[in-house]
Protein backbone atom coordinates (compact mmCIF):
# COMPACT_ATOMS: atom_id res chain seq x y z
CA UNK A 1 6.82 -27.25 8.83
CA UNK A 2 8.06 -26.54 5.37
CA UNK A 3 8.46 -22.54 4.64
CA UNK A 4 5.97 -21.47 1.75
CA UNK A 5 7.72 -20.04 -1.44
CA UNK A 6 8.33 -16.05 -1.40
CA UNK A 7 5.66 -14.39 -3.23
CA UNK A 8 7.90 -11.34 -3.51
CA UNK A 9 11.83 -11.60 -4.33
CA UNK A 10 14.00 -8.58 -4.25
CA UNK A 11 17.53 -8.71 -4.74
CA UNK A 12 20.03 -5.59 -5.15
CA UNK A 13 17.24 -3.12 -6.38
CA UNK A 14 18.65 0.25 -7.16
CA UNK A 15 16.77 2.74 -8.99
CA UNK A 16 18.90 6.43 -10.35
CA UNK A 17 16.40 9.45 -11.22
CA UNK A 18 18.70 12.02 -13.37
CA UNK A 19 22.50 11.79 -10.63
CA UNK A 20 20.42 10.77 -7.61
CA UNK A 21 19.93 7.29 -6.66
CA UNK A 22 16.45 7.04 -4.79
CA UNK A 23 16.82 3.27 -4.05
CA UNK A 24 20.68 2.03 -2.94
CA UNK A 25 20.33 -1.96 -2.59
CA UNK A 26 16.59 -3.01 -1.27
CA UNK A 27 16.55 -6.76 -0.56
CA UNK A 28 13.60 -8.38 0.59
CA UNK A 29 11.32 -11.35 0.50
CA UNK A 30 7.59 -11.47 1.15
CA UNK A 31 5.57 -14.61 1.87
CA UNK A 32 1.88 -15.44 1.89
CA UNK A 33 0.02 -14.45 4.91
CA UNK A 34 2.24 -11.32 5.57
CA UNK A 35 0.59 -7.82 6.34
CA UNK A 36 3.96 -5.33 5.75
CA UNK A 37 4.29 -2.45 6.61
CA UNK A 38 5.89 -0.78 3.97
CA UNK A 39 7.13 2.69 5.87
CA UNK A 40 9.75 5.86 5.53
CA UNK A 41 9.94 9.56 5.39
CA UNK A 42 8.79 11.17 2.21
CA UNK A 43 11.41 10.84 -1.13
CA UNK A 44 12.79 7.23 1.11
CA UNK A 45 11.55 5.29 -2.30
CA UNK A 46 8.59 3.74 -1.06
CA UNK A 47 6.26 4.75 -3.77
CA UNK A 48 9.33 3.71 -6.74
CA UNK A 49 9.62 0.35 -5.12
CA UNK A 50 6.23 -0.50 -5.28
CA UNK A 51 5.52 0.69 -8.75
CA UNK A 52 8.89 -1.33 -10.05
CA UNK A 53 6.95 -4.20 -9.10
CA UNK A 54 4.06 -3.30 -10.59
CA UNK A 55 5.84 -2.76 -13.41
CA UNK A 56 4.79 0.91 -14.12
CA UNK A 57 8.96 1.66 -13.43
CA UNK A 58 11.58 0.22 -16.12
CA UNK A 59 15.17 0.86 -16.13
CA UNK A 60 16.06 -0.20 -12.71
CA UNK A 61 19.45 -2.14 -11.86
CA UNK A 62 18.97 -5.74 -9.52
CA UNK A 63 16.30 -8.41 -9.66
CA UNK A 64 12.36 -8.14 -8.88
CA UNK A 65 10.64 -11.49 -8.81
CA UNK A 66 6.89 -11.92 -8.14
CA UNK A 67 5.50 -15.36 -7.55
CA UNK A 68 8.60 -17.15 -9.16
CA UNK A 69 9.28 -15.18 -12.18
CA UNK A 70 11.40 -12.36 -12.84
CA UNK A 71 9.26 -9.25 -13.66
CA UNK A 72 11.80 -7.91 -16.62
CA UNK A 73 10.62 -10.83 -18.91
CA UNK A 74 8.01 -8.96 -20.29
CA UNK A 75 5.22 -11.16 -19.49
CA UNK A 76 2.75 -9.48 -17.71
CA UNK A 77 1.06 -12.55 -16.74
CA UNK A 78 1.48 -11.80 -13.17
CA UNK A 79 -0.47 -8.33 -13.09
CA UNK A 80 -3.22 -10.26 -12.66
CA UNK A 81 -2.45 -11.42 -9.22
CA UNK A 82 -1.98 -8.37 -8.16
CA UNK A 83 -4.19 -5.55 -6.80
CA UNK A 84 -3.01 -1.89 -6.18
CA UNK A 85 -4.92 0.91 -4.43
CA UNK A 86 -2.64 4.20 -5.48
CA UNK A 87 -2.35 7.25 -2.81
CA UNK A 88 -3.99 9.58 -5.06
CA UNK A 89 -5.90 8.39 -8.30
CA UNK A 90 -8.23 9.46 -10.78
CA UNK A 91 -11.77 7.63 -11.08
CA UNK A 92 -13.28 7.99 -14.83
CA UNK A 93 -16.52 10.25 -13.15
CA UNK A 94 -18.88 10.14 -15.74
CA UNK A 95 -19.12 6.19 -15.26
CA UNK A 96 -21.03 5.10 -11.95
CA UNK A 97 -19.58 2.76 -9.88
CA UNK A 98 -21.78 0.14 -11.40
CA UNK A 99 -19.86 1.04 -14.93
CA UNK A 100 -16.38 1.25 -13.62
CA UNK A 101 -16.14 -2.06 -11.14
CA UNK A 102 -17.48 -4.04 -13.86
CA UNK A 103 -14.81 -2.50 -16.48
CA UNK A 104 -12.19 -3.33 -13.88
CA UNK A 105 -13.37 -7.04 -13.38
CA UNK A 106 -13.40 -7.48 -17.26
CA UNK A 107 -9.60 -6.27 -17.01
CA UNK A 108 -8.74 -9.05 -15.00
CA UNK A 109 -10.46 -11.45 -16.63
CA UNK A 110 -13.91 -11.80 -14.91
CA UNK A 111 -16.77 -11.85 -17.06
CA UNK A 112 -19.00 -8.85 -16.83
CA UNK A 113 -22.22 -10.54 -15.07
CA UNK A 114 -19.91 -12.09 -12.87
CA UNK A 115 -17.92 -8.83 -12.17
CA UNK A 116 -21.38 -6.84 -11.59
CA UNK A 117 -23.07 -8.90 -9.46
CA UNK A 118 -19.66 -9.39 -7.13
CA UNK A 119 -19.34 -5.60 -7.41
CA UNK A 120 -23.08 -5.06 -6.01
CA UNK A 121 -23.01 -7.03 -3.54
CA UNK A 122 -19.24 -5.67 -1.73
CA UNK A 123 -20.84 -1.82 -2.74
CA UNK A 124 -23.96 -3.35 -0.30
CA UNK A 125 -21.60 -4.56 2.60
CA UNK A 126 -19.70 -1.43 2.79
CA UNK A 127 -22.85 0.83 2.86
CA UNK A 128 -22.48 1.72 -0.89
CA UNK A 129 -25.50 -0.06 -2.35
CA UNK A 130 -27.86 2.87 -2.88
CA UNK A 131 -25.27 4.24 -5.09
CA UNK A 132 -24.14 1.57 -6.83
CA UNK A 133 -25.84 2.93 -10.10
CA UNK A 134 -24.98 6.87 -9.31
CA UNK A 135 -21.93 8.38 -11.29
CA UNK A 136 -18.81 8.84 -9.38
CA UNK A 137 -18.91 12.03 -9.59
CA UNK A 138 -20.90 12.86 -6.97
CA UNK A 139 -19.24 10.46 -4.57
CA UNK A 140 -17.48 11.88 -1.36
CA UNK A 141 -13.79 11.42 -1.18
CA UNK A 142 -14.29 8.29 1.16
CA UNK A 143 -16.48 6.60 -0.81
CA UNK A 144 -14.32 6.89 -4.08
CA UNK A 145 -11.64 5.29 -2.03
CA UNK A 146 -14.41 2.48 -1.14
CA UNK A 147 -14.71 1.55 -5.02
CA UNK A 148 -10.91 2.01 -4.75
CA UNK A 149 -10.54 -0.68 -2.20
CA UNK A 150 -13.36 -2.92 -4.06
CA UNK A 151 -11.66 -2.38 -7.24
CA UNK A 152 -8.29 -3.58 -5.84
CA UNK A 153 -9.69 -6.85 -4.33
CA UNK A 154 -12.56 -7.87 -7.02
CA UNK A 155 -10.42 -10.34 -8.61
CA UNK A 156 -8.97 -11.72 -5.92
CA UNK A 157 -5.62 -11.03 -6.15
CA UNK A 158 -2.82 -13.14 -4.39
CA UNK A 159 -1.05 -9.99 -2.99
CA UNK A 160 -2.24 -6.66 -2.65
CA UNK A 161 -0.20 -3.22 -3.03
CA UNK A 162 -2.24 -0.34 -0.76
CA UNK A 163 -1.18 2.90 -0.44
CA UNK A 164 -2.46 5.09 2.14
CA UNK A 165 -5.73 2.82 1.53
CA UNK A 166 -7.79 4.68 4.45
CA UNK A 167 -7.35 8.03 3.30
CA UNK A 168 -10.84 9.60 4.18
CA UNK A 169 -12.41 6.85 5.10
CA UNK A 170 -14.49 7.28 8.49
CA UNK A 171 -13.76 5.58 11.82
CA UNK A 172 -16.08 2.60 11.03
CA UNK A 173 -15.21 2.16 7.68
CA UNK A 174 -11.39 2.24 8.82
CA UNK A 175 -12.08 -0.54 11.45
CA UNK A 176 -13.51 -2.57 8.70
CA UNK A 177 -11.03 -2.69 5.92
CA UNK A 178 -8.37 -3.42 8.73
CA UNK A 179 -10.56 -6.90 9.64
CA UNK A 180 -10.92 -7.31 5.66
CA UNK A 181 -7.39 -6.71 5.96
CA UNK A 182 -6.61 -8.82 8.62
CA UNK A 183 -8.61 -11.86 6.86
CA UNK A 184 -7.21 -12.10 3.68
CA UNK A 185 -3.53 -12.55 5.19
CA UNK A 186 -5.46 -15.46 7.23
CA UNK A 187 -6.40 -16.46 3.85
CA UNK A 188 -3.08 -16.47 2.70
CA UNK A 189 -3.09 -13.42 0.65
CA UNK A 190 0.06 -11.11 0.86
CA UNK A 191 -0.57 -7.34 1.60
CA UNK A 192 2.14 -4.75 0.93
CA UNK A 193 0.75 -1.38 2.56
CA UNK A 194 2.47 1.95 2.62
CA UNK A 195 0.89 4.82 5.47
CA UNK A 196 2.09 7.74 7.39
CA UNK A 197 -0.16 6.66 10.14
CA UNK A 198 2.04 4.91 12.39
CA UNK A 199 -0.41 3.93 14.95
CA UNK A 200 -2.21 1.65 12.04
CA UNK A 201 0.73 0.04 10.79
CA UNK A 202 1.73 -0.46 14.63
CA UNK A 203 -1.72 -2.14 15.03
CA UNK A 204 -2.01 -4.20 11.85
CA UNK A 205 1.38 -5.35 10.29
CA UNK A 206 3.16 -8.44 11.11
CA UNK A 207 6.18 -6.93 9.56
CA UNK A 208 7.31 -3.31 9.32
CA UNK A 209 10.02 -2.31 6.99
CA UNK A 210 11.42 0.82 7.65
CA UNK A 211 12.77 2.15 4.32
CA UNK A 212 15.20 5.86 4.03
CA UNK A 213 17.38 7.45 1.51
CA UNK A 214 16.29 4.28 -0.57
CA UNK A 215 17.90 1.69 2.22
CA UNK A 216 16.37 -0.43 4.40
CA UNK A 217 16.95 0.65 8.20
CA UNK A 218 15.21 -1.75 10.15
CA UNK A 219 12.73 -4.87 9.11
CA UNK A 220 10.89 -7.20 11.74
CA UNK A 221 7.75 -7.53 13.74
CA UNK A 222 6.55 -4.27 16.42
CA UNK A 223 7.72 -6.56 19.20
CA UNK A 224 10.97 -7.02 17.42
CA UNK A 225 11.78 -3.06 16.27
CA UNK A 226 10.74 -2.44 20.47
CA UNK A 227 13.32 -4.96 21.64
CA UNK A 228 16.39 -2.88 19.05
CA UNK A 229 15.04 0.67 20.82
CA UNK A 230 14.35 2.57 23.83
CA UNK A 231 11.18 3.89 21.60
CA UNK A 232 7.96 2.09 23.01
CA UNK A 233 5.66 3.01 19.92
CA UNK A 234 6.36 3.04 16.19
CA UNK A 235 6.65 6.85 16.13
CA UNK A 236 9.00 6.93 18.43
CA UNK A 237 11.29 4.09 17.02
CA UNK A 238 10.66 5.86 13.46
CA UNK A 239 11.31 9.21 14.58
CA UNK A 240 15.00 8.01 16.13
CA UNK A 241 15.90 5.59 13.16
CA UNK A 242 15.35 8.36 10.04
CA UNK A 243 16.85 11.47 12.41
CA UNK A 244 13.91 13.25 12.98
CA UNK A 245 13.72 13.73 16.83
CA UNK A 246 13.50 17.65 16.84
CA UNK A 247 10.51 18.07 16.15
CA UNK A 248 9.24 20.29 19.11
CA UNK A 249 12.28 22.75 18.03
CA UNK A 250 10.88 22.57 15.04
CA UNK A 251 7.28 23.72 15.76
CA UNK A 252 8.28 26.16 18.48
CA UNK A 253 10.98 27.43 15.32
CA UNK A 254 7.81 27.32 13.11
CA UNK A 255 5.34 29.37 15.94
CA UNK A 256 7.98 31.87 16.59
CA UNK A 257 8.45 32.80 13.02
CA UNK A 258 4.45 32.44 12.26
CA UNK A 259 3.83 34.73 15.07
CA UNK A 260 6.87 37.62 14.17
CA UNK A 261 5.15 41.34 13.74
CA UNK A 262 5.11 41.80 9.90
């Protein structure tokens, strides 16, 4: 069976903030279908990788290629294929939802009964209908990330960039965007998602890409990253790979010092 074209085409990628290089060499392909898990301490460059490719980064060194094309052209053509889902972001609150998923559709290009009445209907399945007309303002934190989610997925994008996408969601609500998650790679779709919940990646990646001091450290499947350790879960493997295997010390360091007579 022929191998489908790389959605995703990194080569060389290096990326200098003021004398400190925060990504040293990331090369990497993606292909349709994947679910990666896109993981690494905090400062390892996870977040400037993934906004180089959405283009909200200039003046990196290497090549960044999304579906064919080289990024730095200055077409933006490919935006449009793309759906993102920051860690934190700011909703416009005086809209409702009803106002600001069917501004978001028009962005990419759907027409605004079109946007509306797919908007509606995805606030309905994930228990949002009632406030589909109410102004975001008085939404809960997990049902802004909701329109979040619905936002990043209304125009069907061809590969999705999530980051920390079930922040405050509630155990039900988690299960379900990991299915949703889980069908659009069966779909084809590419999804590029960033956590510091290793159990989830564990559970739902078929690739995990262990990023630190802006180098990759380890890339393959769970099974894979088990065979390479003595670690039997993600944490573990994580833990050993970045250094960070004291931290009992740590918190008994931490207690100690908490718990001194002032």
């Amino acid at each position: 069976m022929e191998r489908q074209e790389a959605v995703i085409q990194i080569q060389d990628l290096r990326m200098k903030y003021s004398d400190r290089y925060v990504l040293q060499g990331i090369d990497l392909e993606a292909y349709p279908g994947q679910i990666i898990g896109y993981i690494g301490p905090n400062g390892a460059g996870k977040s400037t990788t993934v906004k180089i490719m959405l283009g909200l980064v200039t003046g990196y060194a290497g090549e960044v290629k999304l579906f064919g094309r080289d990024i730095a052209d200055g077409d933006p053509g490919y935006k449009s294929r793309i759906g993102y889902v920051p860690e934190t972001a700011e909703l416009y609150d005086n809209l409702t939802a009803s106002e600001y998923l069917t501004f978001i559709g028009e962005l990419y290009g759907l027409k605004s009964d079109d946007a509306d009445y797919k908007a509606r209907r995805l606030m309905d399945m994930l228990g949002l209908g009632r406030v589909y007309d109410a102004r975001i303002a008085s939404f809960s934190k997990g049902m802004r990330q909701k329109v979040l989610l619905i936002s990043s997925m209304l125009h069907d994008p061809d590969v999705l960039f999530l980051d920390e996408p079930l922040s405050g969601l509630d155990a039900n609500s988690v299960m379900i965007v990991k299915e949703i998650m889980s069908q659009l790679a069966l779909q084809g779709r590419t999804i590029f998602y960033s956590s510091h919940i290793m159990e989830v990646v564990e559970k739902i990646s078929s690739r995990i890409i262990l990023i630190d001091e802006g180098r990759i450290i380890a890339d393959g499947s769970f099974e894979e990253l088990k065979e390479r350790s003595e670690e039997g879960t993600l944490e573990g493997i994580f833990n050993r790979l970045t250094g960070l295997n004291n931290h009992r010390q740590l918190a008994e360091q931490f207690v100690s010092v908490v718990r001194e007579d002032s």
